[in-house]
C-alpha atoms as a PDB file:
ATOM      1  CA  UNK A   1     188.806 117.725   3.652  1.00  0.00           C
ATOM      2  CA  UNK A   2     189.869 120.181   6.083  1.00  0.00           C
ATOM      3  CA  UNK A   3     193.472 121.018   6.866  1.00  0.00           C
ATOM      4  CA  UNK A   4     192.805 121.635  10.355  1.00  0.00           C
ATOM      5  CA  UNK A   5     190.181 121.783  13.417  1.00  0.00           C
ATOM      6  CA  UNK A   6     186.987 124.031  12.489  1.00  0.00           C
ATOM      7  CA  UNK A   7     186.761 126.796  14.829  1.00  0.00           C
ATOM      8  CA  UNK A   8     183.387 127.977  16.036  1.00  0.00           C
ATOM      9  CA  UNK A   9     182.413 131.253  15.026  1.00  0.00           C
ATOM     10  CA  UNK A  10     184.081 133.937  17.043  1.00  0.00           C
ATOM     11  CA  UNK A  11     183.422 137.672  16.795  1.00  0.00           C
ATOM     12  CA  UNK A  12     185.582 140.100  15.378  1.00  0.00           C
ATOM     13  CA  UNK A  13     187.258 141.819  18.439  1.00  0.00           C
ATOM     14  CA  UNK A  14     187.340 145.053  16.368  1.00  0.00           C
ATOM     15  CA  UNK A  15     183.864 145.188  15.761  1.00  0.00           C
ATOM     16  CA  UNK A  16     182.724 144.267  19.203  1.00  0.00           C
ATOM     17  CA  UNK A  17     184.717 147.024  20.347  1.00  0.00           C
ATOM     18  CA  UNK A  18     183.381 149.622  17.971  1.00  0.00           C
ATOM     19  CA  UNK A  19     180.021 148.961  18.083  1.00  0.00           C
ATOM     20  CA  UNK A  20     179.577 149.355  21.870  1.00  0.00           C
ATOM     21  CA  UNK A  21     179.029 145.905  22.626  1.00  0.00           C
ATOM     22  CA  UNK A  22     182.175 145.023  24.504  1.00  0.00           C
ATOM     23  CA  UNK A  23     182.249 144.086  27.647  1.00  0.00           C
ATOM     24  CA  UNK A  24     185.534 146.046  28.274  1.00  0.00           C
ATOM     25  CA  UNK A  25     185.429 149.428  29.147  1.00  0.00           C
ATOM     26  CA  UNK A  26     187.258 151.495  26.649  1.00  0.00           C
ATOM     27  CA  UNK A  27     189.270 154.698  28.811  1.00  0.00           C
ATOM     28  CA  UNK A  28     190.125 151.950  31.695  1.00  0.00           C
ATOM     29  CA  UNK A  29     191.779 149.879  28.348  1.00  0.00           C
ATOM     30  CA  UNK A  30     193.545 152.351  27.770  1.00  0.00           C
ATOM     31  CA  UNK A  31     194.873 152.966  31.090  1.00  0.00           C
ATOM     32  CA  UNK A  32     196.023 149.239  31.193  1.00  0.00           C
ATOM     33  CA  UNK A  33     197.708 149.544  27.806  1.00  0.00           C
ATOM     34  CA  UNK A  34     199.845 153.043  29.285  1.00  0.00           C
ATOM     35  CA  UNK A  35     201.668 150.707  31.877  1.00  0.00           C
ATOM     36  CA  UNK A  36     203.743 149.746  28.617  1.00  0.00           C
ATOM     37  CA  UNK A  37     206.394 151.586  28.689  1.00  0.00           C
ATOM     38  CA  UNK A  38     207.473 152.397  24.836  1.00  0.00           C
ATOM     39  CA  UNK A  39     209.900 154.167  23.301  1.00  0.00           C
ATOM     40  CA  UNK A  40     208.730 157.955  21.429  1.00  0.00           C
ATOM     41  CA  UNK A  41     209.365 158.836  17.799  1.00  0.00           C
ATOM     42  CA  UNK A  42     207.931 160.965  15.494  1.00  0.00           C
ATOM     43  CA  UNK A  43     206.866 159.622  11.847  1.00  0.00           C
ATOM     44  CA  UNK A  44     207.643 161.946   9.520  1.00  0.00           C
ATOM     45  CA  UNK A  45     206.755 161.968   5.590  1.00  0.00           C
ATOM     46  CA  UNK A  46     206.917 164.359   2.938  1.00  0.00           C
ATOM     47  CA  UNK A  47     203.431 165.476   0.731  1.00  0.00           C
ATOM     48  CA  UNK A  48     202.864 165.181  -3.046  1.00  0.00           C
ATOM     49  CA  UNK A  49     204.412 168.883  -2.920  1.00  0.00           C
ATOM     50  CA  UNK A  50     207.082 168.022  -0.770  1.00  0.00           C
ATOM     51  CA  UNK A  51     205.944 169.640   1.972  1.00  0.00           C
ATOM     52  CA  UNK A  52     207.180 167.723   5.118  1.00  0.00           C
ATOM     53  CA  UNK A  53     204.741 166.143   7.669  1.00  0.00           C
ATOM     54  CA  UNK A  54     204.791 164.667  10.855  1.00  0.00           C
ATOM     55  CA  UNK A  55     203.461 163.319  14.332  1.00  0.00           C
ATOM     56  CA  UNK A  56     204.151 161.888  17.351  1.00  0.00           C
ATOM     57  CA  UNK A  57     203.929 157.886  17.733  1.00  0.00           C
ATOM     58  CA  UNK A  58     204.623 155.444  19.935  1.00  0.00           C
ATOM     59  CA  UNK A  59     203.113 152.484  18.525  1.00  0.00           C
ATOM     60  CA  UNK A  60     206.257 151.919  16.523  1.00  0.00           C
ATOM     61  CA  UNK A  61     208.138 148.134  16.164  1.00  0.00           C
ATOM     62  CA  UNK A  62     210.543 145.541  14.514  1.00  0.00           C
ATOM     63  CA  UNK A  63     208.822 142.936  12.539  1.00  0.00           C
ATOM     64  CA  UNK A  64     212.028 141.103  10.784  1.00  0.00           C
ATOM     65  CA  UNK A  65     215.567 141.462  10.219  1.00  0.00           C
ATOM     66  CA  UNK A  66     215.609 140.152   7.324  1.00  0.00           C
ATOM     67  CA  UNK A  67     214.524 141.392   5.310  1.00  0.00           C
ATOM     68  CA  UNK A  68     214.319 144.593   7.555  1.00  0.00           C
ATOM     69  CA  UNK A  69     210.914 145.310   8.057  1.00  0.00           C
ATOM     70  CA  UNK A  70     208.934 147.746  10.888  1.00  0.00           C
ATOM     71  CA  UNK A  71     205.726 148.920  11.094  1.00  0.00           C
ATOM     72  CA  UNK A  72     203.546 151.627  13.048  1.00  0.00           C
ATOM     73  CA  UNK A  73     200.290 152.715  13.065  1.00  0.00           C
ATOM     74  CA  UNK A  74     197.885 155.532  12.541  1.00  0.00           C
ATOM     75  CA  UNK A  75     194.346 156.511  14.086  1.00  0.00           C
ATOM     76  CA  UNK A  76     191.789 156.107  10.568  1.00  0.00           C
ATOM     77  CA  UNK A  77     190.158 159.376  11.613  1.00  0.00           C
ATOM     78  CA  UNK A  78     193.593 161.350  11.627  1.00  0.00           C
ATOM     79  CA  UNK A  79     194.481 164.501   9.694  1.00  0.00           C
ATOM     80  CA  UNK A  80     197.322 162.796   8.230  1.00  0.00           C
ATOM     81  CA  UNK A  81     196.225 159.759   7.236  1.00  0.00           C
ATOM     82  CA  UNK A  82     196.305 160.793   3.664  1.00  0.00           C
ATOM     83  CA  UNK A  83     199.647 162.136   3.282  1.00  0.00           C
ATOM     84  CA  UNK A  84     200.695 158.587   4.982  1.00  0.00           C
ATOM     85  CA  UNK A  85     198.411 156.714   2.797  1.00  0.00           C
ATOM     86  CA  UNK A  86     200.089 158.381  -0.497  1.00  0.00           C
ATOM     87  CA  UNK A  87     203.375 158.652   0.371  1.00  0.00           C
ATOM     88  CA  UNK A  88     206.152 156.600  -0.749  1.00  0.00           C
ATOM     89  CA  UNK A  89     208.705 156.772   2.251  1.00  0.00           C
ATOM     90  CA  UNK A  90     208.165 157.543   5.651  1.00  0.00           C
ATOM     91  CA  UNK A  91     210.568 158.009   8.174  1.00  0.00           C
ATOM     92  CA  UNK A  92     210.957 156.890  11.774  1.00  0.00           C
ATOM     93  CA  UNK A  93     212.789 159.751  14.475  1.00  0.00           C
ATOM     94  CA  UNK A  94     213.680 157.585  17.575  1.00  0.00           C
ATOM     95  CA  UNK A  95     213.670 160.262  20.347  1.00  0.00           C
ATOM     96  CA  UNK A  96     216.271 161.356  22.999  1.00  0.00           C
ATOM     97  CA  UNK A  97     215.751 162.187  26.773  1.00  0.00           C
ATOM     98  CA  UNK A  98     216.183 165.792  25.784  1.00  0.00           C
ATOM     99  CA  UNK A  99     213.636 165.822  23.283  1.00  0.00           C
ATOM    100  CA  UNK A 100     210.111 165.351  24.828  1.00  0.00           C
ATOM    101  CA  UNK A 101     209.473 169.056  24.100  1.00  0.00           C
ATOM    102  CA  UNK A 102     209.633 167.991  20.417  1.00  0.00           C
ATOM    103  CA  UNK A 103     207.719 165.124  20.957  1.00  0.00           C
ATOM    104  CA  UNK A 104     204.576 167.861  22.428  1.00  0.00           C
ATOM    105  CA  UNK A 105     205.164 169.560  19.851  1.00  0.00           C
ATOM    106  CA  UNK A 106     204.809 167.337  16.927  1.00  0.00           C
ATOM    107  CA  UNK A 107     201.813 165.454  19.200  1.00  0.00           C
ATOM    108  CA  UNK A 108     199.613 168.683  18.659  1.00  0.00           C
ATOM    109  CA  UNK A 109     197.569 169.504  15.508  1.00  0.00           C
ATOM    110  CA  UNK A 110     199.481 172.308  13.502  1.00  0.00           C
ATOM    111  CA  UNK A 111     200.740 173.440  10.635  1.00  0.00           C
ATOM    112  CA  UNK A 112     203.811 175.134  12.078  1.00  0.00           C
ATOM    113  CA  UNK A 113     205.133 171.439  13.532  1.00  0.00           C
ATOM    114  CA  UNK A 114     208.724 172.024  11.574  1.00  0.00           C
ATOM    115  CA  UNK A 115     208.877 175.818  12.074  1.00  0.00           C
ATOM    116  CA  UNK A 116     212.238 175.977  14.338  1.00  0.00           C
ATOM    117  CA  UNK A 117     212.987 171.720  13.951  1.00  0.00           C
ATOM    118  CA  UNK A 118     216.334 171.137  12.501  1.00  0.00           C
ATOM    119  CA  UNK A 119     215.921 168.689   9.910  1.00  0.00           C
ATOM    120  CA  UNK A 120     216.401 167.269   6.579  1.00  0.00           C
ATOM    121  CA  UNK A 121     214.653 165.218   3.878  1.00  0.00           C
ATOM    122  CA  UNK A 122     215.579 161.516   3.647  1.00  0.00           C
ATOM    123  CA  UNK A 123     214.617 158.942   1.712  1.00  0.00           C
ATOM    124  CA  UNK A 124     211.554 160.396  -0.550  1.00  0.00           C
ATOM    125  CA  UNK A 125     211.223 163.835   0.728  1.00  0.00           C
ATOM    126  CA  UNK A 126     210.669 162.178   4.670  1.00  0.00           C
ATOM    127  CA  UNK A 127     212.329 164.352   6.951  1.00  0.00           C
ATOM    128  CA  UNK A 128     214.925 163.135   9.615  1.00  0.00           C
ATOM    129  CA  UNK A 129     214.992 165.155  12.682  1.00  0.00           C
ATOM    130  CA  UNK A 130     218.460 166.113  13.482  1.00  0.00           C
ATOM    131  CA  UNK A 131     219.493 164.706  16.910  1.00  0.00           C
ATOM    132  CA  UNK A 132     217.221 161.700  17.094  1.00  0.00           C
ATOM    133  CA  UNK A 133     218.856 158.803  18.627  1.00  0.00           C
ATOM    134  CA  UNK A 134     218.352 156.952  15.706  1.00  0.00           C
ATOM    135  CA  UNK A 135     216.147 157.588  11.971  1.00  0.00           C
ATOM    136  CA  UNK A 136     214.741 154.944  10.195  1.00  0.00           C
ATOM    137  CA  UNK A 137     214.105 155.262   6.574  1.00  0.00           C
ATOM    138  CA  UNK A 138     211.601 153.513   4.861  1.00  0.00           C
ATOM    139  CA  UNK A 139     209.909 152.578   1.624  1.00  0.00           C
ATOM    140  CA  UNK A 140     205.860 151.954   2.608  1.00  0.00           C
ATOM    141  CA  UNK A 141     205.181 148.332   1.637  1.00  0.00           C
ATOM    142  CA  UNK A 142     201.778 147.715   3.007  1.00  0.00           C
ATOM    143  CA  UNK A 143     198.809 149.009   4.617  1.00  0.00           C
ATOM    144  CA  UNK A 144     196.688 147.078   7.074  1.00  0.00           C
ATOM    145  CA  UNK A 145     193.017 147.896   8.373  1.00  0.00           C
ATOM    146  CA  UNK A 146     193.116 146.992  12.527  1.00  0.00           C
ATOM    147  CA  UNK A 147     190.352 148.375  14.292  1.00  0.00           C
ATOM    148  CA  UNK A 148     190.210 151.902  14.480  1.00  0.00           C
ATOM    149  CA  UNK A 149     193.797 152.240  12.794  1.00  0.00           C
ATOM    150  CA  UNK A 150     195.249 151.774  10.280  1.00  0.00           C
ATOM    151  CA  UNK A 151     199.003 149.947  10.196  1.00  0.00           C
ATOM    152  CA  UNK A 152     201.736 150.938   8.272  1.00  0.00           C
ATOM    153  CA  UNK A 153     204.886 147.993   7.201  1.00  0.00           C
ATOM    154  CA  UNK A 154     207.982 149.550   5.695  1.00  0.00           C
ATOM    155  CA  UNK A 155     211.317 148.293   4.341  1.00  0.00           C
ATOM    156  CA  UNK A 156     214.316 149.814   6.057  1.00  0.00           C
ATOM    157  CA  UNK A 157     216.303 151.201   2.965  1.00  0.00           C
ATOM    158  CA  UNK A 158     218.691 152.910   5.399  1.00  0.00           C
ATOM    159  CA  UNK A 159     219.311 154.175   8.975  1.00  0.00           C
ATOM    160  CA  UNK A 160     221.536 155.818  11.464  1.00  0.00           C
ATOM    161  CA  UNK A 161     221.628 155.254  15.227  1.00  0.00           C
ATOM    162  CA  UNK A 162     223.604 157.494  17.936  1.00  0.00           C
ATOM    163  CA  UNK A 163     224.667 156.180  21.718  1.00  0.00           C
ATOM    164  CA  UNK A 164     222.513 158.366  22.994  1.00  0.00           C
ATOM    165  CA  UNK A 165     219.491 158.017  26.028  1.00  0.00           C
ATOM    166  CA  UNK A 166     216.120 156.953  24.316  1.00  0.00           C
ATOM    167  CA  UNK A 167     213.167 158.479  25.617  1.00  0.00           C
ATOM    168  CA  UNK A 168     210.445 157.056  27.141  1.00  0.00           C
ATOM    169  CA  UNK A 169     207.206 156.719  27.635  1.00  0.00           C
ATOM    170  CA  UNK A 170     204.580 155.478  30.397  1.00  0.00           C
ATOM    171  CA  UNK A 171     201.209 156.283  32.168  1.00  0.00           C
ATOM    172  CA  UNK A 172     200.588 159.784  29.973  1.00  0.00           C
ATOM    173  CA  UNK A 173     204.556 160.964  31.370  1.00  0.00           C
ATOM    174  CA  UNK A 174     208.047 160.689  30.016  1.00  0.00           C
ATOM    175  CA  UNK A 175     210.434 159.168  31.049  1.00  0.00           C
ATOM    176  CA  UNK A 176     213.987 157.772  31.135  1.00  0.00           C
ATOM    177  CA  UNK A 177     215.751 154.125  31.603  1.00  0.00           C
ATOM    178  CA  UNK A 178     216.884 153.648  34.941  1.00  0.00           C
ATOM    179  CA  UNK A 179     219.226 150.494  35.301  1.00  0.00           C
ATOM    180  CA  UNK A 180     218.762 147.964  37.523  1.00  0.00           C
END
């Protein structure tokens, strides 16, 4: 006996998309998904040497209070993925209006990323950028495969927050909060 309605077979939006198929056209997606304003932070962990690592992100979110829980994801194809995949803490730098040339930065592919950053390791080697508006620090606690990412969950095992101006982003700029 079945504990609910059988649903017809439906295909796997991820696939369709990868393989070409979809009717959707992937750059104008993209467009559409950029008139979502989101906040900017850079995910930062440290290597199995303790070398720190980072990049910009803006898929970050809350997933529960309690207990605390966030997650964020990461492009499969990226040149971090396997310091993220191995590492035991990550941290997330919530960014100020004064910090977009950090964000650039840390959005580039480089070695030199923390050449010049103030900073200091956190919670397993992760490094918190000094004057974030707020750093997250958390213990990974699951991986997820979705679509051409892959999606970090962590447990907030501590955090700090400031009163100062998030920044923003929208359409491929930065930006601020303007109230209404």
């Amino acid at each position: 006996m079945a504990d609910g309605p059988e649903l017809p077979d439906t295909p796997d939006p991820a696939r369709e998309l990868a393989s070409g198929e979809s009717a959707l056209d992937p750059r104008d997606f993209r467009n559409a998904l950029g008139t979502y304003a989101t906040g900017v932070t850079i995910i930062t962990a440290a290597d199995e040497e303790g070398k720190p690592h980072g990049l910009t992100c803006n898929s970050f979110a809350s997933v529960s209070l309690n207990p605390p829980l966030v997650l964020w994801s990461l492009v499969i194809y990226s040149r971090n993925m396997r310091v993220f995949q191995n590492a035991s803490h990550f941290a997330v730098n919530v960014l100020g209006t004064s910090q977009h040339g950090l964000a650039d930065k840390f959005a580039q592919p480089s070695s030199r990323k923390f050449e010049g950053a103030d900073w200091k390791p956190g919670l397993g080697g992760a490094p918190l950028l000094a004057d974030s508006v707020a750093n997250f620090e958390c213990r990974t606690v699951d991986r997820y495969y979705g679509g051409d990412h892959v999606i970090f969950l962590g447990a907030v095992e501590a955090y700090s927050y400031n009163r100062d101006e998030a920044l923003l982003f929208s359409r491929g700029k930065y930006g601020r909060f303007v109230g209404g």
